[in-house]
Every structure is written in C-alpha cells, then in structure tokens.
C-alpha atoms as a PDB file:
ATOM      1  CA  UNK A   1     246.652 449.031 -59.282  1.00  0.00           C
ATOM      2  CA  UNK A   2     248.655 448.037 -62.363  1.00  0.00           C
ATOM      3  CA  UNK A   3     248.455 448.823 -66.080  1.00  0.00           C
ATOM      4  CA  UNK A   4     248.660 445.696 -67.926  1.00  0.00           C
ATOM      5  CA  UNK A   5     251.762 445.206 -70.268  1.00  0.00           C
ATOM      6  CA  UNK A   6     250.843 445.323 -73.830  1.00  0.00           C
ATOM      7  CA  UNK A   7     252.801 441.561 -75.448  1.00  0.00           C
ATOM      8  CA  UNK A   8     253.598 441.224 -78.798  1.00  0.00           C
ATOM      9  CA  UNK A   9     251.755 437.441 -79.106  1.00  0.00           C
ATOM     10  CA  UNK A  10     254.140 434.711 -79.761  1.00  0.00           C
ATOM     11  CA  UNK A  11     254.576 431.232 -79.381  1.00  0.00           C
ATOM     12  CA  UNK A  12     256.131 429.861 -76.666  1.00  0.00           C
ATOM     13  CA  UNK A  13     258.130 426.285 -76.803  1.00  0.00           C
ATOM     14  CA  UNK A  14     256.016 423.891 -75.700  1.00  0.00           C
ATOM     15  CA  UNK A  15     257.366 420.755 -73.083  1.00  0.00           C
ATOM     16  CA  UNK A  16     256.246 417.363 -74.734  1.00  0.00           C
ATOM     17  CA  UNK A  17     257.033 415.648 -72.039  1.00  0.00           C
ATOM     18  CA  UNK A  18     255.177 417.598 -69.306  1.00  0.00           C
ATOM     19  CA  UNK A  19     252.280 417.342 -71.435  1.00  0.00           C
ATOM     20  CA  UNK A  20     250.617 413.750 -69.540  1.00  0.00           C
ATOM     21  CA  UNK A  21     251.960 415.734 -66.069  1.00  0.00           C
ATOM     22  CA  UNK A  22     249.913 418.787 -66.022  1.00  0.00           C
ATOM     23  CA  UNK A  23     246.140 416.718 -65.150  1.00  0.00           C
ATOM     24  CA  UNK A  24     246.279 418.179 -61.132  1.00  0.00           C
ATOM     25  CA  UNK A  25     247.047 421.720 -62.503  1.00  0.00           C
ATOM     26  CA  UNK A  26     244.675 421.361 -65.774  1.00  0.00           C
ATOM     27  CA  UNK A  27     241.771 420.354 -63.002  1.00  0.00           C
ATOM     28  CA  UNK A  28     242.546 423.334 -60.555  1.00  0.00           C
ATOM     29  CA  UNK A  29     242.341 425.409 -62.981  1.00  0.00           C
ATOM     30  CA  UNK A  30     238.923 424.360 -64.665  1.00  0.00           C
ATOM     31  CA  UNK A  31     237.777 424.902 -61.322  1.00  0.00           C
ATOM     32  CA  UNK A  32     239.105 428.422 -60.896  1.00  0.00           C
ATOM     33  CA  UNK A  33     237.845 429.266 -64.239  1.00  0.00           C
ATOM     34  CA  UNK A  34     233.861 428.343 -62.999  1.00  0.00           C
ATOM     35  CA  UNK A  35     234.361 431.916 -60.891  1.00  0.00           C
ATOM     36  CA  UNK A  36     234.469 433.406 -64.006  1.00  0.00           C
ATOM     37  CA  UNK A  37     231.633 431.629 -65.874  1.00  0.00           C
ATOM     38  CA  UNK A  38     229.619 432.384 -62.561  1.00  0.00           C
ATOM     39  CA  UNK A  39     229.902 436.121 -63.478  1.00  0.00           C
ATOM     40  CA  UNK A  40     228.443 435.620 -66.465  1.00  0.00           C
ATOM     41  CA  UNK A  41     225.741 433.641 -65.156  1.00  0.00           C
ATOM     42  CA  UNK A  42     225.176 435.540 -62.095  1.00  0.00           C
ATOM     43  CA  UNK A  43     224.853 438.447 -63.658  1.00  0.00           C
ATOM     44  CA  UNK A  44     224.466 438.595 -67.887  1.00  0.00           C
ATOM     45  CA  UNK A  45     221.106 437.890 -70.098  1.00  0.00           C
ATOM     46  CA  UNK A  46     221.213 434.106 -70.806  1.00  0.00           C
ATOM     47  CA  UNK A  47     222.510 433.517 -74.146  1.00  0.00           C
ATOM     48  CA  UNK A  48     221.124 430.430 -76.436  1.00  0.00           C
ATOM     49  CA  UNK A  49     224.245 428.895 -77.416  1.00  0.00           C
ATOM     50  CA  UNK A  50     225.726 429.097 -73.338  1.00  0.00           C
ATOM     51  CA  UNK A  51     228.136 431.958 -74.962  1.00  0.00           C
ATOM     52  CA  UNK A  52     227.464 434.232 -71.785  1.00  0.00           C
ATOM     53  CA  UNK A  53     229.344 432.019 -69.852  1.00  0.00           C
ATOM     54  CA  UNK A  54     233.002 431.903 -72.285  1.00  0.00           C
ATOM     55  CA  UNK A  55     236.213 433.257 -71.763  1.00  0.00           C
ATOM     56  CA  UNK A  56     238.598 435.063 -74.551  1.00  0.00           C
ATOM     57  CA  UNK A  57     242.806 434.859 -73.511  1.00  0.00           C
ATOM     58  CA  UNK A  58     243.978 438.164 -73.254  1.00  0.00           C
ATOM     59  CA  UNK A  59     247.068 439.458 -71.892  1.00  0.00           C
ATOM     60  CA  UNK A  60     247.793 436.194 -70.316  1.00  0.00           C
ATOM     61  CA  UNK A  61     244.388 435.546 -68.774  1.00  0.00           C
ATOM     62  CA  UNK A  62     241.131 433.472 -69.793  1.00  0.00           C
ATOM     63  CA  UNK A  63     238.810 436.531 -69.283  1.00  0.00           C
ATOM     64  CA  UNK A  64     235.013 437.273 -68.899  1.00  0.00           C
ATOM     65  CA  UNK A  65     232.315 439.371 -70.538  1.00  0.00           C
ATOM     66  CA  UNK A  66     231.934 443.036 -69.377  1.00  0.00           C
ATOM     67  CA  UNK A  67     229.521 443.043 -66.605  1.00  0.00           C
ATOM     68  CA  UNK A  68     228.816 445.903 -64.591  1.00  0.00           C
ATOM     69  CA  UNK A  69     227.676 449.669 -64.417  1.00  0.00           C
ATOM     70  CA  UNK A  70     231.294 450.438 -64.419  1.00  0.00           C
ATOM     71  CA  UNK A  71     232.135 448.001 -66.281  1.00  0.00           C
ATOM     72  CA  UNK A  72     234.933 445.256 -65.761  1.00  0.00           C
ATOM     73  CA  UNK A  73     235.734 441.826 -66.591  1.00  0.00           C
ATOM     74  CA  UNK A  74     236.768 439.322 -63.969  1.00  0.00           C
ATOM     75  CA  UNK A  75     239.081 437.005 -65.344  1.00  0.00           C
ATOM     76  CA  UNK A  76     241.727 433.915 -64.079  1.00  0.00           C
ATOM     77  CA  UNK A  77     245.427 433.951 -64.331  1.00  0.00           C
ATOM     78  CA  UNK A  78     246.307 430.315 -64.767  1.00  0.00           C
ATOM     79  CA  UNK A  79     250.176 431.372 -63.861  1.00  0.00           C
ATOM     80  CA  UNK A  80     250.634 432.210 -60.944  1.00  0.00           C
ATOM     81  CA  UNK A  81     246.919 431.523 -60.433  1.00  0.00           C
ATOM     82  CA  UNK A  82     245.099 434.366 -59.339  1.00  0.00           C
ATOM     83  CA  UNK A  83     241.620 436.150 -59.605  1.00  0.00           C
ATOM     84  CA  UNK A  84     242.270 439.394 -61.414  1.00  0.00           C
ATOM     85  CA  UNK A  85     239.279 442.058 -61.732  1.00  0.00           C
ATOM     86  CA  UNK A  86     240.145 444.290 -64.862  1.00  0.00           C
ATOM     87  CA  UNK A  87     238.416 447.398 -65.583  1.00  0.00           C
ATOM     88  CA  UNK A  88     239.941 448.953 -69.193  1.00  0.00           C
ATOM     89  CA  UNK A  89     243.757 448.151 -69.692  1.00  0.00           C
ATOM     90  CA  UNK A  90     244.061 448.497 -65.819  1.00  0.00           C
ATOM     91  CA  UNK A  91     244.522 445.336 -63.888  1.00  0.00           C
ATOM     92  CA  UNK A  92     242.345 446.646 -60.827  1.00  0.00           C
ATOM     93  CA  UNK A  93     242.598 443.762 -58.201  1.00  0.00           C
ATOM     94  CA  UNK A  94     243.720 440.083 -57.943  1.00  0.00           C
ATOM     95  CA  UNK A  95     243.243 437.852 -55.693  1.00  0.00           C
ATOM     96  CA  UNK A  96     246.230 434.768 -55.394  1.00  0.00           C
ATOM     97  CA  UNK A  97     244.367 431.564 -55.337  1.00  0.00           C
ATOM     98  CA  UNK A  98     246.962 429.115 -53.859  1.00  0.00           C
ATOM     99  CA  UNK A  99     246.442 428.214 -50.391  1.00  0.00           C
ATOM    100  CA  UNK A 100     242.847 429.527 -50.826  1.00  0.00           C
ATOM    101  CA  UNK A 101     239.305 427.880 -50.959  1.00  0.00           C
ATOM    102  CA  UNK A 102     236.640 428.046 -53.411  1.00  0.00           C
ATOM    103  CA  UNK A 103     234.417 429.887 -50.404  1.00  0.00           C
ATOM    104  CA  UNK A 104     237.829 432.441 -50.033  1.00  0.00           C
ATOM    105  CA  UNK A 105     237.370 432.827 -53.911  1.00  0.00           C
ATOM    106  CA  UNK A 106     233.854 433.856 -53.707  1.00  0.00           C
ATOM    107  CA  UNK A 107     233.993 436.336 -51.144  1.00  0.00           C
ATOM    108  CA  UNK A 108     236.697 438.025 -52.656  1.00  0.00           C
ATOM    109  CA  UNK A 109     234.098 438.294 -55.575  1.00  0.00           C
ATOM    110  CA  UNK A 110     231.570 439.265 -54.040  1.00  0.00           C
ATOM    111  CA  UNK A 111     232.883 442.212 -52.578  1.00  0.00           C
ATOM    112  CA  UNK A 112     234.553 443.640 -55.632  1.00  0.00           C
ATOM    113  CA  UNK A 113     231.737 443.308 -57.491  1.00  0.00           C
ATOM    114  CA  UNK A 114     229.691 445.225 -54.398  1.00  0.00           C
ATOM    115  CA  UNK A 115     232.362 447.809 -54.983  1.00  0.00           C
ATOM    116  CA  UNK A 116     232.253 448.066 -58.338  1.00  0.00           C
ATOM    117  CA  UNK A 117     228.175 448.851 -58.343  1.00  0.00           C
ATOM    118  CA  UNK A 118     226.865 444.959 -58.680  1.00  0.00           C
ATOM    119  CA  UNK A 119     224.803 443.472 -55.995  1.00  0.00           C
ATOM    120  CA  UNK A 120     227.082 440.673 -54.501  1.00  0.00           C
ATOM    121  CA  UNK A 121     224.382 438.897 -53.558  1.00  0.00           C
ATOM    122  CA  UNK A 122     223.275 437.869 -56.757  1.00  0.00           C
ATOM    123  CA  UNK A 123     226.779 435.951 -57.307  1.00  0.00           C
ATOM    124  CA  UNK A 124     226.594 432.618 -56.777  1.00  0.00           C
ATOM    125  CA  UNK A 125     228.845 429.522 -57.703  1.00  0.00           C
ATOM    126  CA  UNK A 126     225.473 427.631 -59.565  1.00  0.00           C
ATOM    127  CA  UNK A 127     225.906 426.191 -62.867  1.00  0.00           C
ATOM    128  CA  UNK A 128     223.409 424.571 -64.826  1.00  0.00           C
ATOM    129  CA  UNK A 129     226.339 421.812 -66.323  1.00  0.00           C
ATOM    130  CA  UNK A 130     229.115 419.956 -64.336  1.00  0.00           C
ATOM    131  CA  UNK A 131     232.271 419.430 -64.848  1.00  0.00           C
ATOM    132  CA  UNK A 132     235.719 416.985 -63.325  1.00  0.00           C
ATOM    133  CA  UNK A 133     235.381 416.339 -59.394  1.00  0.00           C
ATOM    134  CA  UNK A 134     238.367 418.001 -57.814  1.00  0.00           C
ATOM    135  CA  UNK A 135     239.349 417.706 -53.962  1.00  0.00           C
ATOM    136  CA  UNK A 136     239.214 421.855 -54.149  1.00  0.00           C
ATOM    137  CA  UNK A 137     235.093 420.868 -54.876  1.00  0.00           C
ATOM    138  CA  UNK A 138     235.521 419.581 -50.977  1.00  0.00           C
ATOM    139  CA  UNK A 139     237.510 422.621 -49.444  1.00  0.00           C
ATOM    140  CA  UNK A 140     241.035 421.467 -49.429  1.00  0.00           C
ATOM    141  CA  UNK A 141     242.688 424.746 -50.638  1.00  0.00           C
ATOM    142  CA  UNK A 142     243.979 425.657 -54.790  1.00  0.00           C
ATOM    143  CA  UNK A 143     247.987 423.979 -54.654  1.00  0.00           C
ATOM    144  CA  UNK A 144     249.788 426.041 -56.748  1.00  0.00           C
ATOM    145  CA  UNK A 145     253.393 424.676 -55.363  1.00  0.00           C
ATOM    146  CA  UNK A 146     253.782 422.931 -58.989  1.00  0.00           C
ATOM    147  CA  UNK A 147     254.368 425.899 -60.876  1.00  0.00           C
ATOM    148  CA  UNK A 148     255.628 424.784 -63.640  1.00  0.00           C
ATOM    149  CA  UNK A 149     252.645 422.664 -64.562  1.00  0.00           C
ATOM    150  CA  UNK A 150     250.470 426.252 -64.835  1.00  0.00           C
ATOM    151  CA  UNK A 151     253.225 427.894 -66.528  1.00  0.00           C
ATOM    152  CA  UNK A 152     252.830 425.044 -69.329  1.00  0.00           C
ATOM    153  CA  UNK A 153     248.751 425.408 -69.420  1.00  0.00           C
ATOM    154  CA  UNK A 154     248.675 429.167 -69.659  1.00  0.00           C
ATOM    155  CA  UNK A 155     251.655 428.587 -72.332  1.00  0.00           C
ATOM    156  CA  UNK A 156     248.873 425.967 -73.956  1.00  0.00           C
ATOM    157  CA  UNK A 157     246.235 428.608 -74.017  1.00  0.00           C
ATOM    158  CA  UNK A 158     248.196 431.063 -75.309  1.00  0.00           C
ATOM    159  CA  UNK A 159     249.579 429.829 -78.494  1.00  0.00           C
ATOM    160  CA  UNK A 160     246.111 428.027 -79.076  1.00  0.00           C
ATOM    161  CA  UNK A 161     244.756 431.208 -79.197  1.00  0.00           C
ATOM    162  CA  UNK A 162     247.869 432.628 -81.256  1.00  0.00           C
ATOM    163  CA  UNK A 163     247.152 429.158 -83.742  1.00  0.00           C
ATOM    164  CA  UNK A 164     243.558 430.539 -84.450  1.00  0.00           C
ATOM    165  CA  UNK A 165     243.004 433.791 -84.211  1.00  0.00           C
ATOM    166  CA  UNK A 166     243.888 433.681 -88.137  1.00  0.00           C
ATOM    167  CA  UNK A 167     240.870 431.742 -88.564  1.00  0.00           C
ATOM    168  CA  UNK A 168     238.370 433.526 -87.169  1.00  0.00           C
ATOM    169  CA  UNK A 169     240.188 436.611 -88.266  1.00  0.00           C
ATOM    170  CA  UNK A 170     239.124 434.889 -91.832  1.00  0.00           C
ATOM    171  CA  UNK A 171     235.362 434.522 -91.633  1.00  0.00           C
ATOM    172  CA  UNK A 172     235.732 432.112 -87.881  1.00  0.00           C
ATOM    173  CA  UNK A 173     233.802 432.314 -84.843  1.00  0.00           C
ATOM    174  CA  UNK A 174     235.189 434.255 -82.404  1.00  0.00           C
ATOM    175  CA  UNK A 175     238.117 432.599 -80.327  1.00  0.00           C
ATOM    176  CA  UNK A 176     236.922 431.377 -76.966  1.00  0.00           C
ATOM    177  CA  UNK A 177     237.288 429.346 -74.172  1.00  0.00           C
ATOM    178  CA  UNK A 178     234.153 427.235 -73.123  1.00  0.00           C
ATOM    179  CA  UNK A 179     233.869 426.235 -69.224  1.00  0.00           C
ATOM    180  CA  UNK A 180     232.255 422.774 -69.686  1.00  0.00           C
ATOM    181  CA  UNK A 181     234.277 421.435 -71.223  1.00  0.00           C
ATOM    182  CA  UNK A 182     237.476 423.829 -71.019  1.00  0.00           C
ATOM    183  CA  UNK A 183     238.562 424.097 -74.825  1.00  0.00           C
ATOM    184  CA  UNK A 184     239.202 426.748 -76.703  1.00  0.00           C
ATOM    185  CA  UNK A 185     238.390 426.576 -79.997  1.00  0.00           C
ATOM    186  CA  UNK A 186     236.810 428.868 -83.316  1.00  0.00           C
ATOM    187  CA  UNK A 187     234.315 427.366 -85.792  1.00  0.00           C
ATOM    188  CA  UNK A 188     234.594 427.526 -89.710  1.00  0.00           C
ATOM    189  CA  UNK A 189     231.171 427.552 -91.442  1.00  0.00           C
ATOM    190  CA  UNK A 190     232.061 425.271 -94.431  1.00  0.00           C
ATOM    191  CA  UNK A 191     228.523 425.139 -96.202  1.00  0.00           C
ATOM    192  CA  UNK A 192     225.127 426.115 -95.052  1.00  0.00           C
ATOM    193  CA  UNK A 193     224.600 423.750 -92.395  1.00  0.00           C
ATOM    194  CA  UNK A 194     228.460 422.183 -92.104  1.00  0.00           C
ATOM    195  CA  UNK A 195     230.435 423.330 -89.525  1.00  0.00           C
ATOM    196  CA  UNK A 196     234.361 422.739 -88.936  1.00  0.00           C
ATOM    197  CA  UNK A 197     235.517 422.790 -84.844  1.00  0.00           C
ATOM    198  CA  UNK A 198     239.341 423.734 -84.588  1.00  0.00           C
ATOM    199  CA  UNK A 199     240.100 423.535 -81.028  1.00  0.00           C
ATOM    200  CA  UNK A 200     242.606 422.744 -77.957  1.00  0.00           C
ATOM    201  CA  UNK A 201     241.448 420.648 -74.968  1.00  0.00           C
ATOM    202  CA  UNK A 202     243.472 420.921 -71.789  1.00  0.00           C
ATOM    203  CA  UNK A 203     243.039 417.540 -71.151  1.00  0.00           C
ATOM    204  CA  UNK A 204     240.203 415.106 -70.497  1.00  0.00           C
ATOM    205  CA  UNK A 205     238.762 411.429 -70.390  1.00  0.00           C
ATOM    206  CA  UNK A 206     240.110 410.479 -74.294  1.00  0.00           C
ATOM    207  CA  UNK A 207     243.249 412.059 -73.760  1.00  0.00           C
ATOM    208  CA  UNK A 208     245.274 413.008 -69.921  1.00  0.00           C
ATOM    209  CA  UNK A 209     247.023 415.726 -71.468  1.00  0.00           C
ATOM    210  CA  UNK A 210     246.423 418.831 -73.979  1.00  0.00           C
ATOM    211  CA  UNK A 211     245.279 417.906 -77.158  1.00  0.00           C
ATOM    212  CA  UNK A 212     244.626 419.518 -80.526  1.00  0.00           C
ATOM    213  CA  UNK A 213     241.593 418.577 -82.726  1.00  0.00           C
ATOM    214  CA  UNK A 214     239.471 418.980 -85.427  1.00  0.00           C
ATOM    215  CA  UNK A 215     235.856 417.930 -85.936  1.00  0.00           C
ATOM    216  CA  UNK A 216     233.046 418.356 -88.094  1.00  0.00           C
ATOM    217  CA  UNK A 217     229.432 418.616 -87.999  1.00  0.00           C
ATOM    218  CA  UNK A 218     227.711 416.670 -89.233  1.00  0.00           C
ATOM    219  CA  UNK A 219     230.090 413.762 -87.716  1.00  0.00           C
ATOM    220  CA  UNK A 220     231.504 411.604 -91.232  1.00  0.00           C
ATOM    221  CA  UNK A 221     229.140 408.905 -91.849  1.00  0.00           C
ATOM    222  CA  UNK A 222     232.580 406.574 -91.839  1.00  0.00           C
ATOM    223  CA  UNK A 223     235.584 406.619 -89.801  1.00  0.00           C
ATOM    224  CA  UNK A 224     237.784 409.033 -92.159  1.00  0.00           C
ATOM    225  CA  UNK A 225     241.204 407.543 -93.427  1.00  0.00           C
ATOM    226  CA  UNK A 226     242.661 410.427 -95.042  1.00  0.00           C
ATOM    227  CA  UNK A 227     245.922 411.180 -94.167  1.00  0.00           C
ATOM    228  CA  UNK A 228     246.980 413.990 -91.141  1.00  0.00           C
ATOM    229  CA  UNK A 229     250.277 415.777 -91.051  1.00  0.00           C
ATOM    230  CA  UNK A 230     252.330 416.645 -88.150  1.00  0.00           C
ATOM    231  CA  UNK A 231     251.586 413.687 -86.067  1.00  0.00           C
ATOM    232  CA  UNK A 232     247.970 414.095 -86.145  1.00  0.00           C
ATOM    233  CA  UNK A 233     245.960 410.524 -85.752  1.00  0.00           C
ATOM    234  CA  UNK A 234     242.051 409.959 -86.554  1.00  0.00           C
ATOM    235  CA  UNK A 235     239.648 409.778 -82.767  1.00  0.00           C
ATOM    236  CA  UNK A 236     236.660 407.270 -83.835  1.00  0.00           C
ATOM    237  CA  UNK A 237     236.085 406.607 -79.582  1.00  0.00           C
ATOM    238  CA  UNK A 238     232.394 408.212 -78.774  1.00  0.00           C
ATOM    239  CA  UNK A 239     233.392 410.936 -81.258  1.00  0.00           C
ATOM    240  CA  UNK A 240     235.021 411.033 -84.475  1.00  0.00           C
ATOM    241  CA  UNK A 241     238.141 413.876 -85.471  1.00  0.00           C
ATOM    242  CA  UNK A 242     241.542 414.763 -86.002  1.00  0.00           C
ATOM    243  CA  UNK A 243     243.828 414.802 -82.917  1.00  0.00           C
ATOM    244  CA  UNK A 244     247.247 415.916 -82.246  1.00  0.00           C
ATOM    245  CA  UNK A 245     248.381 415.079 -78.383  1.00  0.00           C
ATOM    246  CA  UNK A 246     250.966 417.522 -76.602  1.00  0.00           C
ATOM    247  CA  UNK A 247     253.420 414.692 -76.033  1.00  0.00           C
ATOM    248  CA  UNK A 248     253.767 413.930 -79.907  1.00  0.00           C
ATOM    249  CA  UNK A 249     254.937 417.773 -80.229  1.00  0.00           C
ATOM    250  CA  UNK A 250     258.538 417.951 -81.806  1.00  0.00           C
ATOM    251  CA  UNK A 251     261.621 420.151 -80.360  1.00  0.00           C
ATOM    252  CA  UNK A 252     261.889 422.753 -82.972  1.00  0.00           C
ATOM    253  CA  UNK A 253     259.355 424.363 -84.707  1.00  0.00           C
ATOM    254  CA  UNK A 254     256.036 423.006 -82.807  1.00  0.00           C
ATOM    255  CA  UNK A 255     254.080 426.067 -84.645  1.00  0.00           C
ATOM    256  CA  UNK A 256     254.805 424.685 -87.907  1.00  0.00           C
ATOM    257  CA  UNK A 257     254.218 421.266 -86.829  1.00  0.00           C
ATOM    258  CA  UNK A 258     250.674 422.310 -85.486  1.00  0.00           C
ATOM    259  CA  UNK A 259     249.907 424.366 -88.367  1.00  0.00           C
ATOM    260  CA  UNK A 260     251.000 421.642 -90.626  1.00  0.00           C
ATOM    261  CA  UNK A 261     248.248 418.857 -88.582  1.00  0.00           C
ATOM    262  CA  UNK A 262     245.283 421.704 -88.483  1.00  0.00           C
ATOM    263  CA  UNK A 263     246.036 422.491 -92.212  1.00  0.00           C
ATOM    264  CA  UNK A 264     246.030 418.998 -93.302  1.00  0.00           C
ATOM    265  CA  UNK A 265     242.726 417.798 -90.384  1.00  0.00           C
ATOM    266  CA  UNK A 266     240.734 421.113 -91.533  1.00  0.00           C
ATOM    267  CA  UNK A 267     241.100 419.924 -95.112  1.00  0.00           C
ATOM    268  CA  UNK A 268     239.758 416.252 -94.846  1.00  0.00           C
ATOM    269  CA  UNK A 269     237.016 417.249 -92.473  1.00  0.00           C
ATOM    270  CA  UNK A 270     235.325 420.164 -94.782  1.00  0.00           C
END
C-alpha cells in the first residue's frame, strides 16, 4: 500500500509526431477503461445523462465514482497500464494489465471489491453501448511492450484536463472522461438552450490520432468559415466543429498554441 504523490499539474511536451502512432495503445486502453465504467454500472443508480459511468484524471489516472460501503474508486493507469483500487489518497491495490486478459482483469475486480464489502457477483463487463473491436475483445492478452505510446496518451489526458479545468472552474461542466466514446471534455452553457463542447478525443474514425475540438449545440445551420488560430481547421464530415490534430502541434509552447485554437474555436462557435 502506497500514498499517492501529490503533483503540482503541468503540461508536459507533447510528441507531434507520435501522435498518428499511438492507435494500438489508444484502443487498449479504451478497453481497459470499460473495467472502470463497469463499476459504475455494476454497481451505482443509473444516471440520465450516462454520467455514472465517467471518469475524472487524477493523479495520473482516469478514475471512477466512489462506490462502496468503504468507499473507493477503481480507476486505470494508462502508463504503465494497471488497475489501481484507491480508497482516500491511498493507492490500495493495482493490478499490471500487460500480459493479462480481460477475464484476468475481472477477477482481480471482483475480488477486491468482495473485500472491500461489494458483492462481486454483481460485477459484470455488460454495457449497454459499444465501442472499437480490439483483439484483447478475443483474449489475446493487454501489450504494453510499446511504452512510450501510453506514456504519450496519459501525457494527452493530462494536459487536456490541465487545458480545461479553467473552464469549468468558470461556470463549465465538470471535467470528465466519457467511455463511449473516450473524450474528455467540459461543456459551456452559452444561452438557455446553447451549449459549447470543448474536448480531446484520443483518436477515432475522423481522425487516427488525438485531436482537440470544439462543437456546438445546436450544430451551425452552415459550415462556419470563421477563422481558427493555432492550426485549428473547420470538421463539416458527419459533424460540424473546430479541430486541432496532435500532429499539427508545434515544438515550443504547445499550451499556448492550444489555448490560442480553443480561444479562437470557443469564440466562433458561441
């Protein structure tokens, strides 16, 4: 049993050009992050807007909701990738994932939430969404041997959640990471009834490598041409906002280049 370190946050250079590399990493760890959502939906009230099942980053982990009659969050460490079972400040138990199973994963779950008053029986790996195919879906064990890939996600994740906690600091949603879809993200409330998304996606089908965007609900009735700082381009493809791609990320300062694109997207999108 550890005590977790307490980290000044701070951003952490970024690798462009690792950015389209990190897709085998980005999956494995969408999948090892469904353990956690499982919690929630194993064992918490179902909440309307799916928030029982999110994640917050904290001390270098995308963490759960307190569940339990002595209660503890079960979180994943994207680097190295592990399980980790915290109860308080105290990292109780982790669990490395490489060279492990989704079934190896489970178990291990199931018995520290037995010992930690739960019913492990109750936990169970269902989810009412889906999410990427990965061979780890089949059985073929987590492969952590490219380390450096989930050193650059959890590096993603952190300063994402560095870049907004601002926001919702300043009248934002709550900073979270959703398991559908894996972005983390806050949401302004421009108007009654208009909504601005500031988010990061790992990676997905528009883009094979982390992203940054802005969006707005309602969608624009027209494909917006205002102009984006920082490298930031216009997504009209299925869904319209303001992106910013990993591997269009500067040497330098990459926080004020960031800040600079969600400044400039949050402004023509409100």
């Amino acid at each position: 049993m550890t005590m977790f370190r307490k980290e000044k946050a701070h951003w952490r250079e970024l690798d462009p050009a690792l950015a389209p590399k990190l897709s085998n990493a980005r999956l494995q760890l969408h999948h090892a992050a469904q353990f956690v959502a499982c919690m929630g939906i194993s064992y918490l009230p179902k909440a309307e807007d799916d928030s029982h099942t999110n994640m917050e980053w904290i001390n270098g982990t995308l963490a759960g909701h307190l569940v339990g009659p002595r209660p503890f969050r079960l979180a994943v460490r994207p680097h190295p990738l592990a399980l980790v079972v915290i109860v308080g400040d105290v990292d109780l138990a982790s669990f490395a994932l490489g060279g492990r199973t989704i079934a190896d994963g489970a178990g291990w779950i199931r018995a520290q939430a037995g010992s930690l008053g739960l019913d492990p029986a109750r936990y169970s790996l269902a989810k009412h969404y889906t999410i990427p195919t990965h061979p780890v879906d089949r059985g073929v064990p987590f492969d952590t041997s490219d380390a450096r890939a989930f050193e650059q996600l959890a590096l993603w994740y952190n300063n994402a959640n560095l870049a907004f906690a601002g926001m919702a600091n300043d009248g934002g949603s709550p900073v979270r990471c959703w398991p559908h879809h894996f972005d983390i993200a806050t949401l302004l409330t421009i108007a009654p009834g208009k909504t601005v998304g500031v988010g990061l996606e790992p990676g997905d089908v528009y883009y094979d490598e982390p992203y940054w965007y802005v969006n707005s609900y309602p969608a624009p009735a027209k494909p917006p041409t205002a102009r984006l700082e920082g490298g930031g381009s216009w997504h009209t493809h299925e869904w319209t906002g303001a992106v910013l791609p990993g591997s269009r990320l500067s040497a330098g300062d990459q926080r004020a280049q960031v800040e600079r694109f969600l400044n400039s997207a949050i402004e023509a999108s409100s």
